[in-house]
C-alpha atoms as a PDB file:
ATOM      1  CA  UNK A   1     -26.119  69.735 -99.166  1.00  0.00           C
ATOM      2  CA  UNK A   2     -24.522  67.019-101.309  1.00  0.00           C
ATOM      3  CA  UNK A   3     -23.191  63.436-100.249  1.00  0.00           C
ATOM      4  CA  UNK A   4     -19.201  63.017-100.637  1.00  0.00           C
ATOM      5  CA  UNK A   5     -18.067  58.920 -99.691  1.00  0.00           C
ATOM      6  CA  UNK A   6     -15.678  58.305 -97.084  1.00  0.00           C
ATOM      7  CA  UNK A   7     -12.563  56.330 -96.922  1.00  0.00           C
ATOM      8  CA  UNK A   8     -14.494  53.148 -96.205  1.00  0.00           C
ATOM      9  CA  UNK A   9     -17.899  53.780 -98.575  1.00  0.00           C
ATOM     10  CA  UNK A  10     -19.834  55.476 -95.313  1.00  0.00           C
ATOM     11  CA  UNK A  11     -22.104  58.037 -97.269  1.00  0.00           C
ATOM     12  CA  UNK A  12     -20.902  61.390 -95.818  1.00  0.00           C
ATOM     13  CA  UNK A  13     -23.625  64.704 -95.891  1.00  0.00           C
ATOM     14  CA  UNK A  14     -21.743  67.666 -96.779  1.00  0.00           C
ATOM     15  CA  UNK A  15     -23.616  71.514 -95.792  1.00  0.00           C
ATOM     16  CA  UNK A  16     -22.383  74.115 -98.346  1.00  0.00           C
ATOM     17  CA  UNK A  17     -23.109  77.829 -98.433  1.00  0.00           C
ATOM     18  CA  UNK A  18     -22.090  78.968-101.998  1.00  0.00           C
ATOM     19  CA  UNK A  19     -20.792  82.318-102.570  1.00  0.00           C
ATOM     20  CA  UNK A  20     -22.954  83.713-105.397  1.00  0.00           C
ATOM     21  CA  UNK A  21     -19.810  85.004-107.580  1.00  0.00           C
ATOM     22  CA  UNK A  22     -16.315  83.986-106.991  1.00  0.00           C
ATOM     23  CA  UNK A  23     -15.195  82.876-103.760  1.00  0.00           C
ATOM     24  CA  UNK A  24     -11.696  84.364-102.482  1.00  0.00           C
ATOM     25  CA  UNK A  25     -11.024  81.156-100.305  1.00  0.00           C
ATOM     26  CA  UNK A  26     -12.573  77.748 -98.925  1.00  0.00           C
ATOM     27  CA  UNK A  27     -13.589  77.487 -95.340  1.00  0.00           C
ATOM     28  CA  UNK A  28     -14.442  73.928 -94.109  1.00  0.00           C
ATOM     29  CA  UNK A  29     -15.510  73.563 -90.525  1.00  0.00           C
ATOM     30  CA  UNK A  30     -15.122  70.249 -88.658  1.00  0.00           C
ATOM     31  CA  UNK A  31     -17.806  70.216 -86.182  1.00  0.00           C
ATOM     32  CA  UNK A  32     -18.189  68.970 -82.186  1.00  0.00           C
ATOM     33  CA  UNK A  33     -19.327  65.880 -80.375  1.00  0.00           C
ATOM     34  CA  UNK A  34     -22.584  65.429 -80.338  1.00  0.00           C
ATOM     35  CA  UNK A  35     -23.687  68.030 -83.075  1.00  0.00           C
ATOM     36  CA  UNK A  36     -23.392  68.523 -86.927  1.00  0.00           C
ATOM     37  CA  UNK A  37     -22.364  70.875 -89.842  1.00  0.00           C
ATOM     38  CA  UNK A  38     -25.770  72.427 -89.585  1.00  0.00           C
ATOM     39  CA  UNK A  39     -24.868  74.045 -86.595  1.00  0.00           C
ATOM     40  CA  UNK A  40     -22.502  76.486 -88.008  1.00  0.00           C
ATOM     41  CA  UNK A  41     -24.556  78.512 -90.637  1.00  0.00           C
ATOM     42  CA  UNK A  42     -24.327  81.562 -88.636  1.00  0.00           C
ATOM     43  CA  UNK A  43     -20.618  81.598 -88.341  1.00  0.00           C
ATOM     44  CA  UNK A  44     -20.924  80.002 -92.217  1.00  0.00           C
ATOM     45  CA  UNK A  45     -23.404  82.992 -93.617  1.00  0.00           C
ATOM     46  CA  UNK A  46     -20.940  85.727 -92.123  1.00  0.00           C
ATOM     47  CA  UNK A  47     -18.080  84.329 -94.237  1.00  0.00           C
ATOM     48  CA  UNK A  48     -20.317  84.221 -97.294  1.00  0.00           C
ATOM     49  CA  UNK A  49     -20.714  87.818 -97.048  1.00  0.00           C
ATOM     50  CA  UNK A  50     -16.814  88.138 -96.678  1.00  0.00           C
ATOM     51  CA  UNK A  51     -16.506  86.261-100.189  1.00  0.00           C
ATOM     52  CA  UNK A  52     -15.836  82.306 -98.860  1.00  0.00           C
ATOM     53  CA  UNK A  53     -17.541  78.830 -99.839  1.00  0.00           C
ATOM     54  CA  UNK A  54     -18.272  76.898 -96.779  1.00  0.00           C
ATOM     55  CA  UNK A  55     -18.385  73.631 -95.953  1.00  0.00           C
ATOM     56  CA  UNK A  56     -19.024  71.379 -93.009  1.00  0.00           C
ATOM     57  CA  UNK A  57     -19.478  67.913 -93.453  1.00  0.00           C
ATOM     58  CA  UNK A  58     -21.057  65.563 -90.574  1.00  0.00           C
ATOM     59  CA  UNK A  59     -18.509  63.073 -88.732  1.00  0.00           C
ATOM     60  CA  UNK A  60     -19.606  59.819 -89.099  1.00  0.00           C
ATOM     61  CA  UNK A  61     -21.830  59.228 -86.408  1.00  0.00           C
ATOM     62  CA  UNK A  62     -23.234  62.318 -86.771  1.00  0.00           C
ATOM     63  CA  UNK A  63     -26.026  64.053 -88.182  1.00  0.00           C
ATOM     64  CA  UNK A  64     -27.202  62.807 -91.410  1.00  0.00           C
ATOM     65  CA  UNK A  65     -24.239  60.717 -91.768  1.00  0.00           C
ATOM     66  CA  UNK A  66     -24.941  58.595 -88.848  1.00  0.00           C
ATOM     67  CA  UNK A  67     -25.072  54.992 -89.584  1.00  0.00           C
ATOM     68  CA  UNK A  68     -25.406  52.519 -86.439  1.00  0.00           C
ATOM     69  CA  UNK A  69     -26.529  55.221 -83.816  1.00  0.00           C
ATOM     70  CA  UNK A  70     -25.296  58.386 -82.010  1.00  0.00           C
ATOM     71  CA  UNK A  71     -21.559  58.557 -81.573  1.00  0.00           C
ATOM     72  CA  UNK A  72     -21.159  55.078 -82.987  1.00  0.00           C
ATOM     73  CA  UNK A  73     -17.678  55.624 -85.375  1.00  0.00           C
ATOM     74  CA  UNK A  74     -17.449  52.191 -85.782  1.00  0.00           C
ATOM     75  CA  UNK A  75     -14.107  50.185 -86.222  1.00  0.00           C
ATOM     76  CA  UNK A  76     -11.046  52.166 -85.555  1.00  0.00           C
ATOM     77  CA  UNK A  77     -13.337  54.903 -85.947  1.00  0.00           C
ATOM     78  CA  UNK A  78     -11.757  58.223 -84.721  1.00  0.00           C
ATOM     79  CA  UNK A  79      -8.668  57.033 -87.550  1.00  0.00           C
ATOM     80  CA  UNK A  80     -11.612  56.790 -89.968  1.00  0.00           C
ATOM     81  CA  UNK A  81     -12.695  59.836 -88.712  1.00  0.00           C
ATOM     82  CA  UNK A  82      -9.945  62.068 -89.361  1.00  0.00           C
ATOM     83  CA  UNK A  83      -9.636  59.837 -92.688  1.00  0.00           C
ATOM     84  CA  UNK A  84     -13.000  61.435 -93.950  1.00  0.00           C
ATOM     85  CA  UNK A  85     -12.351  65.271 -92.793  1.00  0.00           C
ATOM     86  CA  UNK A  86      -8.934  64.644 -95.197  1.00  0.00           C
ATOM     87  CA  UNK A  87     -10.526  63.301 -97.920  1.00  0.00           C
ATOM     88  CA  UNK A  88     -13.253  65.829 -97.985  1.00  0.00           C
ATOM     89  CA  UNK A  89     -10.185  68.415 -97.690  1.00  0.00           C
ATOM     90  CA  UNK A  90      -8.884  67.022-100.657  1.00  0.00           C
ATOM     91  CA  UNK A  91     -12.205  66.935-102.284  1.00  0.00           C
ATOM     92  CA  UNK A  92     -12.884  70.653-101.657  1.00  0.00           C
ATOM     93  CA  UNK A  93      -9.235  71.652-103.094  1.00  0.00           C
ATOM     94  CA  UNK A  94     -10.287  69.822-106.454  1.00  0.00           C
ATOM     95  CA  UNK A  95     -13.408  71.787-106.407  1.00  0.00           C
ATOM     96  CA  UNK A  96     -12.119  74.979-105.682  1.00  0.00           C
ATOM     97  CA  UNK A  97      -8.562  74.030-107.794  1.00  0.00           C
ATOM     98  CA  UNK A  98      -6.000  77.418-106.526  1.00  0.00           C
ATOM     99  CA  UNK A  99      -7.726  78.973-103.639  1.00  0.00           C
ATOM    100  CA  UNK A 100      -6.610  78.808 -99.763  1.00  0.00           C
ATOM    101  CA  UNK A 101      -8.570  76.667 -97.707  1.00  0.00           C
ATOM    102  CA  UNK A 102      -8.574  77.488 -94.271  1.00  0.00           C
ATOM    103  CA  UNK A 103      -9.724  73.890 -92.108  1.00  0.00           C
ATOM    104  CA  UNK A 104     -12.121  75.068 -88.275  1.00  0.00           C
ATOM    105  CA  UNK A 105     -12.400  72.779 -85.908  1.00  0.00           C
ATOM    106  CA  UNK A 106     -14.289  72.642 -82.749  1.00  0.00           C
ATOM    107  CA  UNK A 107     -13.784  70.445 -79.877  1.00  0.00           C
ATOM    108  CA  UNK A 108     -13.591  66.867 -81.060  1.00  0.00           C
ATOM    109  CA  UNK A 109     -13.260  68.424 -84.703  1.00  0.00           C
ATOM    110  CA  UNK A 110     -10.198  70.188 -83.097  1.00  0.00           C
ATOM    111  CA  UNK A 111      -8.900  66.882 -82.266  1.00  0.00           C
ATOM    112  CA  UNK A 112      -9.309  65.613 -86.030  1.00  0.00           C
ATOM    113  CA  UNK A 113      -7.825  69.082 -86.888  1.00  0.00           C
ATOM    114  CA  UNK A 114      -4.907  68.536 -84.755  1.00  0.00           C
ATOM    115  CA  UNK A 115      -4.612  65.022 -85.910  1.00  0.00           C
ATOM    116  CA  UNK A 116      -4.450  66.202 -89.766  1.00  0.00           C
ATOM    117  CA  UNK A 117      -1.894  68.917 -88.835  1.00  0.00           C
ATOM    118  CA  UNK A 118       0.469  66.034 -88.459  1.00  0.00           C
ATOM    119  CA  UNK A 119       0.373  64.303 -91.667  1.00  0.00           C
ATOM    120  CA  UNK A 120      -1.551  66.643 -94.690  1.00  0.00           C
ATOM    121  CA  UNK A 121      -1.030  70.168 -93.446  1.00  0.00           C
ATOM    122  CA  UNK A 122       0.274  70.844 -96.822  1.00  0.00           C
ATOM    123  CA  UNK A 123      -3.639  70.920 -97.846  1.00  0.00           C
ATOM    124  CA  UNK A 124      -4.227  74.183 -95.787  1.00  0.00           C
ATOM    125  CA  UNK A 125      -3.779  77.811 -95.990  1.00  0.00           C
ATOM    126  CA  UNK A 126      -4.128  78.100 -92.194  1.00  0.00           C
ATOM    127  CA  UNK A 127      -5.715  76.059 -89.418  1.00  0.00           C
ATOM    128  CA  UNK A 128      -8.253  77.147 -87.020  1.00  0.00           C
ATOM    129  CA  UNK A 129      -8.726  75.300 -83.470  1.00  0.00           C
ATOM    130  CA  UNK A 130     -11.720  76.419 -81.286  1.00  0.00           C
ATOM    131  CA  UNK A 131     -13.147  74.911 -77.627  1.00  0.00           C
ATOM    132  CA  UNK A 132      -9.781  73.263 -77.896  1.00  0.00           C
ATOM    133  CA  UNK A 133      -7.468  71.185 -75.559  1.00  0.00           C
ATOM    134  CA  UNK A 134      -4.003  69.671 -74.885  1.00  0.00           C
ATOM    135  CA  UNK A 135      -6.506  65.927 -75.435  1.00  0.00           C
ATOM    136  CA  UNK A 136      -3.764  64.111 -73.418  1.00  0.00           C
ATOM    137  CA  UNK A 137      -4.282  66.512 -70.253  1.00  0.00           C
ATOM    138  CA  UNK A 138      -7.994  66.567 -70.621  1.00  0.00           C
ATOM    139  CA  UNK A 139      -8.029  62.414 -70.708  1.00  0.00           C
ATOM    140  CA  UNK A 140      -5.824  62.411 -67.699  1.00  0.00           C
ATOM    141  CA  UNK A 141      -8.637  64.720 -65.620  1.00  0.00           C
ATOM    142  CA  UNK A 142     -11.403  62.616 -66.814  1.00  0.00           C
ATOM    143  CA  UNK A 143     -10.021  59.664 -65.898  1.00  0.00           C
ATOM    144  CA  UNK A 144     -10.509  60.645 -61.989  1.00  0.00           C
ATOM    145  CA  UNK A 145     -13.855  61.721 -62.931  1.00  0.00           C
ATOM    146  CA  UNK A 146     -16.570  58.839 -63.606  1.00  0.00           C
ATOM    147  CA  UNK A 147     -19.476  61.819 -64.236  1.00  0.00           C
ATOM    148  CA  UNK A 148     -17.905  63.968 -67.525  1.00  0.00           C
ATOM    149  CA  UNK A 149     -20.679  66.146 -67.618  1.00  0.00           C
ATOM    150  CA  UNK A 150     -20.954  66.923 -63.731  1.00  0.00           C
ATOM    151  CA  UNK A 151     -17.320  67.804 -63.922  1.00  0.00           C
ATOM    152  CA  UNK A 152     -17.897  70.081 -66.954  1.00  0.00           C
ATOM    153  CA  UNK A 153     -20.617  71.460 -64.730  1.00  0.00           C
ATOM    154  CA  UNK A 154     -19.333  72.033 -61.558  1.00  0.00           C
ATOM    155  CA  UNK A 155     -18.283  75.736 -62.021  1.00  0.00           C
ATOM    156  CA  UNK A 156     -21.452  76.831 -62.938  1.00  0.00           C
ATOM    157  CA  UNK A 157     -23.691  76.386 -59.527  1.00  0.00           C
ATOM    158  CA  UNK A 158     -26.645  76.143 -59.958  1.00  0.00           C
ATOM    159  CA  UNK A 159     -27.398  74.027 -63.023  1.00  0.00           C
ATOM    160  CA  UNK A 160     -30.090  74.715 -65.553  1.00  0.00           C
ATOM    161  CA  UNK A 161     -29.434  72.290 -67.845  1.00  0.00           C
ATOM    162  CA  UNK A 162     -26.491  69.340 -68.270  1.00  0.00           C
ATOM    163  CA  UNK A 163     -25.231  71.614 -70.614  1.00  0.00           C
ATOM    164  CA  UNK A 164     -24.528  74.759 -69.046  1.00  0.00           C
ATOM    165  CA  UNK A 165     -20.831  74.384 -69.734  1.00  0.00           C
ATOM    166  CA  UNK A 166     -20.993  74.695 -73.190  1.00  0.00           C
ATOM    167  CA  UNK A 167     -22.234  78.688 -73.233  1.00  0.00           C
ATOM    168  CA  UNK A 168     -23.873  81.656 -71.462  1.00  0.00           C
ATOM    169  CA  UNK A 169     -26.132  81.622 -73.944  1.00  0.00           C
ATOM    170  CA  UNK A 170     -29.063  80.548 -72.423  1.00  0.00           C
ATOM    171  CA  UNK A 171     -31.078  79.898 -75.729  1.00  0.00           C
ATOM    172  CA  UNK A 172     -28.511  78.368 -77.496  1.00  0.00           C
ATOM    173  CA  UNK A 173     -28.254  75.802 -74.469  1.00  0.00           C
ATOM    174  CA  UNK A 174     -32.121  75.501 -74.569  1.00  0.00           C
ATOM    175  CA  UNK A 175     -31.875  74.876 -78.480  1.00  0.00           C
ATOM    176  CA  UNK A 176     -28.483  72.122 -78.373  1.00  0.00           C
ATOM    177  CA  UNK A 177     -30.687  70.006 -75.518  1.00  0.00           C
ATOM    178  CA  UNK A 178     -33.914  69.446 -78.007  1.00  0.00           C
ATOM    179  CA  UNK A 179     -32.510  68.965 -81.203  1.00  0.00           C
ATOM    180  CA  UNK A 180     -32.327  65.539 -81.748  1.00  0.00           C
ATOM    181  CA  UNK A 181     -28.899  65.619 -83.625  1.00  0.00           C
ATOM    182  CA  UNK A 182     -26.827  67.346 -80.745  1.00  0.00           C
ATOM    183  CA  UNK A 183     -26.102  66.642 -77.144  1.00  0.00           C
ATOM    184  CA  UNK A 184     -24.930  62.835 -76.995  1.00  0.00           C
ATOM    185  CA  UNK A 185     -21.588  61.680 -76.584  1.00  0.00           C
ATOM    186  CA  UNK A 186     -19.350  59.353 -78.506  1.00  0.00           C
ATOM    187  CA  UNK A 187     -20.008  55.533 -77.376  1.00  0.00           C
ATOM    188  CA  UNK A 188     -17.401  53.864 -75.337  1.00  0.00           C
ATOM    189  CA  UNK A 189     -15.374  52.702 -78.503  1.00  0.00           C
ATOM    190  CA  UNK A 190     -15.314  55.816 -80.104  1.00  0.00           C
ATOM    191  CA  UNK A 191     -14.196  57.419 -77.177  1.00  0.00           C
ATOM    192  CA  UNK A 192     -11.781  54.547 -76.582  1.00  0.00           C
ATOM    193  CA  UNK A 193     -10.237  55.290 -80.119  1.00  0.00           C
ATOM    194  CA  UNK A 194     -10.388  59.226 -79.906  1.00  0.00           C
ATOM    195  CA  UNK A 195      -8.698  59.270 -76.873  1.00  0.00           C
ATOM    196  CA  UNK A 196      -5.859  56.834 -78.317  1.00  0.00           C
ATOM    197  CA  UNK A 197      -4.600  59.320 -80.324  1.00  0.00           C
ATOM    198  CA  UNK A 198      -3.598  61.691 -77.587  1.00  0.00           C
ATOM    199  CA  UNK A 199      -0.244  60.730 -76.938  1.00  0.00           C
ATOM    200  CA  UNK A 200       0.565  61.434 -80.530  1.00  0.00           C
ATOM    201  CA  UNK A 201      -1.785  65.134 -80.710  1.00  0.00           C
ATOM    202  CA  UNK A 202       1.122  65.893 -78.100  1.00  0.00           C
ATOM    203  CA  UNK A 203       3.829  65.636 -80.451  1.00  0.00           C
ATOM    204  CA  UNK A 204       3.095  68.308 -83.228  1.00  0.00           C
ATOM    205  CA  UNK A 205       6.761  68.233 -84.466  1.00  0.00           C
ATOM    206  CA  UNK A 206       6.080  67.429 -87.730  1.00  0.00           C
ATOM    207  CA  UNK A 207       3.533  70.271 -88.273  1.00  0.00           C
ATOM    208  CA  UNK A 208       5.262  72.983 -90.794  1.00  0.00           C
ATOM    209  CA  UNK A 209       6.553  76.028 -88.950  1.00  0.00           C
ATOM    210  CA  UNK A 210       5.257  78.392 -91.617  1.00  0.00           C
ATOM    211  CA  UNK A 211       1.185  77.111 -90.724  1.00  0.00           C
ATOM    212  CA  UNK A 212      -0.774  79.806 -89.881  1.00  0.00           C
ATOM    213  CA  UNK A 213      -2.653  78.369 -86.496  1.00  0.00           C
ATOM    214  CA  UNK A 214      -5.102  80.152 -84.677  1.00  0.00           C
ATOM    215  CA  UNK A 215      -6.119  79.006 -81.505  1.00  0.00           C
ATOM    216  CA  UNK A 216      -9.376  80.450 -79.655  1.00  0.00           C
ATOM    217  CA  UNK A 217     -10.445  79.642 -75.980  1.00  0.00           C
ATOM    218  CA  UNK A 218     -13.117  80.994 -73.823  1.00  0.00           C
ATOM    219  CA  UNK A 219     -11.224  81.522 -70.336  1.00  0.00           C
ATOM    220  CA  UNK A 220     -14.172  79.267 -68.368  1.00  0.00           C
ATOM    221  CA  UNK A 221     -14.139  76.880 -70.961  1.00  0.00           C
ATOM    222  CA  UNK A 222     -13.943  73.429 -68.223  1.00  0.00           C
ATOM    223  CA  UNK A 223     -11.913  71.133 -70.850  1.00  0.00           C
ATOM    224  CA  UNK A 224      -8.825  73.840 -70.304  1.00  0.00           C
ATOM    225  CA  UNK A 225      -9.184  73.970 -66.364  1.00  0.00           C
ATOM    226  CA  UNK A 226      -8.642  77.622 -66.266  1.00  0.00           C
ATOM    227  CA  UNK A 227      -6.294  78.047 -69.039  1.00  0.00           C
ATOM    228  CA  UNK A 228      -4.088  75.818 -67.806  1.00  0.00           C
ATOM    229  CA  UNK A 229      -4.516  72.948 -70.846  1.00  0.00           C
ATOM    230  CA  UNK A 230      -4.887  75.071 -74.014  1.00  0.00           C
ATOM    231  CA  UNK A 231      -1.668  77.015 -72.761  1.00  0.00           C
ATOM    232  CA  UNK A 232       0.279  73.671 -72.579  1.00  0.00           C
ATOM    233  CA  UNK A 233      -1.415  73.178 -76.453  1.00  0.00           C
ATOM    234  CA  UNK A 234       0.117  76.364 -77.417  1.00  0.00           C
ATOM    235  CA  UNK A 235       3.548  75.921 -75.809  1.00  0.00           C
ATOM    236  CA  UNK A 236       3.855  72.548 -77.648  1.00  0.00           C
ATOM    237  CA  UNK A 237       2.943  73.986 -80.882  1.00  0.00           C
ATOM    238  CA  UNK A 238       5.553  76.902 -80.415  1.00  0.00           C
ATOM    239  CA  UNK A 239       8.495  74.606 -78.969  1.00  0.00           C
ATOM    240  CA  UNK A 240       7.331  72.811 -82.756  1.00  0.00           C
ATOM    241  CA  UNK A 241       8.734  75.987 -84.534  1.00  0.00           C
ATOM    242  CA  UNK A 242       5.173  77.437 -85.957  1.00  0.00           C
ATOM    243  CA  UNK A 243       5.504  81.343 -86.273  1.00  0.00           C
ATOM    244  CA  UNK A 244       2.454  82.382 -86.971  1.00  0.00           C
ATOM    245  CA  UNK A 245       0.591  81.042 -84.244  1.00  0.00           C
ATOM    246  CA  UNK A 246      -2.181  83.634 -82.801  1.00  0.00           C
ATOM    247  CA  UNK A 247      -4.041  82.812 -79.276  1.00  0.00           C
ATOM    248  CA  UNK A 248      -7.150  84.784 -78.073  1.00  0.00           C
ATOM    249  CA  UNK A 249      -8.897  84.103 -74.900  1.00  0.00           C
ATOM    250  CA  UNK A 250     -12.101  85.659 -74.421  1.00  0.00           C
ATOM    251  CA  UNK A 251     -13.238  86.358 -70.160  1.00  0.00           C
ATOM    252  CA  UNK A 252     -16.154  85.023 -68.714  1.00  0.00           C
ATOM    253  CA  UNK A 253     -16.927  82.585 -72.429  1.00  0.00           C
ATOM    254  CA  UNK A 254     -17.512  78.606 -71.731  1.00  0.00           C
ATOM    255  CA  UNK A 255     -16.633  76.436 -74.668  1.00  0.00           C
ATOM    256  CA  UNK A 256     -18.487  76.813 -77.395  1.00  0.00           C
ATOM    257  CA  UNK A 257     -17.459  80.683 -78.523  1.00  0.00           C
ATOM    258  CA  UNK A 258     -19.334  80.752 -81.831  1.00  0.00           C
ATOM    259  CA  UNK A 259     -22.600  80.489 -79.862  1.00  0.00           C
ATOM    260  CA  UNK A 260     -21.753  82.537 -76.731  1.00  0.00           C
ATOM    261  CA  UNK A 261     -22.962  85.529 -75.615  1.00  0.00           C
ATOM    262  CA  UNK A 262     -20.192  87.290 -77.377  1.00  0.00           C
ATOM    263  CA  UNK A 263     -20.100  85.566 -80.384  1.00  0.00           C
ATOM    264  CA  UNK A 264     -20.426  88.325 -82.629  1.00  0.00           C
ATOM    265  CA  UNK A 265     -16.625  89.554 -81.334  1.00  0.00           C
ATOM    266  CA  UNK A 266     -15.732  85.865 -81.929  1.00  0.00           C
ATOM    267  CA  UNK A 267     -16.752  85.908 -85.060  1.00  0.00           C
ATOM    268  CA  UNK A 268     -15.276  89.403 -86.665  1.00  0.00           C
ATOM    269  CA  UNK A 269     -12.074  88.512 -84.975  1.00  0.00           C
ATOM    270  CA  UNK A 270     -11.933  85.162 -86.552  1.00  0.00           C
ATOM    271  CA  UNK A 271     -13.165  86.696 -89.972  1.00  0.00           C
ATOM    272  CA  UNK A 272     -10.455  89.135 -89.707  1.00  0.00           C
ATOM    273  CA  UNK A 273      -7.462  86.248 -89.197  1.00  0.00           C
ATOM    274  CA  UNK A 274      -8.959  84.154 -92.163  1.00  0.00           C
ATOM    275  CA  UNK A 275      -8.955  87.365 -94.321  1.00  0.00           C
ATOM    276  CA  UNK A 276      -5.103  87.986 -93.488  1.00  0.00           C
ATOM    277  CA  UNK A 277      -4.448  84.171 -93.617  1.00  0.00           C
ATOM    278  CA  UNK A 278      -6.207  83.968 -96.727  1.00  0.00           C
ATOM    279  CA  UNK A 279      -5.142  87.319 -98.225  1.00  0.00           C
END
């Protein structure tokens, strides 16, 4: 792990798994609500053995980057946000000067994802959004729904944990709920800003039509309401020009593929895009 400082001098905690000769490519993962880089060494040691450097840095209020609390981003903090996952973009590029990166994000590091898409896709070799949305659709549902989590819930009668949603895998559940940097939810500011920038995630015109974008979903995942969200996300994305755009679903997974039940089909698909993408 090293430290990398962020766009306003907020000490940032980078995760790294080094390749032990030359790397082919850069993957750098921007992580979920409520969780950190860590989380991702699995997904992070499989690349490794494909020839990669990966990184995941934690958001600000995050992990060891947290400052003032879980979930606290702090003023205009989701712009902030996706300030840091740029810079540390740009910071990876310098480090690894003429190899494709290839930028993962997962739920709210989708969002950032889709966010950077917009103004520095030009840093990427491809782009990679997983337990994704159409945000604008999602904020609309939640609105109507003052318990988040219950609503996440509700499909999956009768509840273990308030997590269920996230995967089938029971252990992984079991392990997200007791570690003490997962499972909390951005404050009411940081949602506030995050869910600002929806009206503009829905306009990806400006996102270059040559982008390789790969978009995974598990078909019960509740921030899609059966599909239904991450197909409008796709159709935008097309109707935007890209031609390389891939989208898997995978039956029966919840949100968070690269722990499910089936991650290990997840995963070699995935390896197997950023090996074409990447070359």
């Amino acid at each position: 792990m090293f430290t990398f400082t962020g766009t306003d001098g907020l000490r940032l905690y980078v995760h790294q798994w080094q390749h032990p000769g030359a790397p082919r490519g850069v993957v750098q993962i921007s992580h979920g609500m409520g969780e950190h880089g860590g989380l991702y060494s699995r997904l992070a040691v499989t690349l490794v053995r494909h020839g990669y450097a990966v990184y995941a840095h934690d958001h600000r209020g995050h992990g060891k980057s947290m400052k003032e609390g879980p979930g606290h981003l702090g003023e205009d903090g989701w712009n902030r946000l996706v300030a840091d996952l740029c810079a540390v973009t740009g910071h990876l590029r310098d480090r690894h000067p003429g190899l494709p990166l290839v930028l993962i994000g997962h739920s709210m590091g989708s969002y950032a994802v889709q966010q950077l898409l917009l103004d520095r896709a030009d840093l990427l070799a491809g782009a990679v959004l997983t337990g994704t949305t159409a945000l604008d659709g999602l904020v609309a549902r939640l609105e109507k729904e003052p318990d988040r989590i219950g609503y996440y819930n509700a499909a999956f009668e009768p509840v273990r944990t308030s997590y269920d949603w996230v995967s089938r895998d029971d252990a992984f559940v079991d392990a997200f709920v007791v570690d003490p940097l997962c499972a909390f939810p951005l404050d009411a500011d940081g949602l506030r800003s995050m869910y600002a920038a929806a009206p503009r995630l829905a306009a990806p015109d400006s996102v270059p039509p040559d982008l390789p974008l790969y978009v995974m979903v598990g078909e019960h995942d509740p921030l899609n309401a059966g599909l239904t969200l991450s197909d409008l996300l796709v159709r935008r994305y097309r109707r935007a020009g890209l031609t390389d755009l891939t989208y898997r679903t995978y039956p029966e997974a919840r949100h968070h593929l690269l722990h499910e039940t089936n991650s290990d089909e997840v995963t070699a698909d995935l390896v197997a895009w950023i090996t074409r993408v990447t070359g």
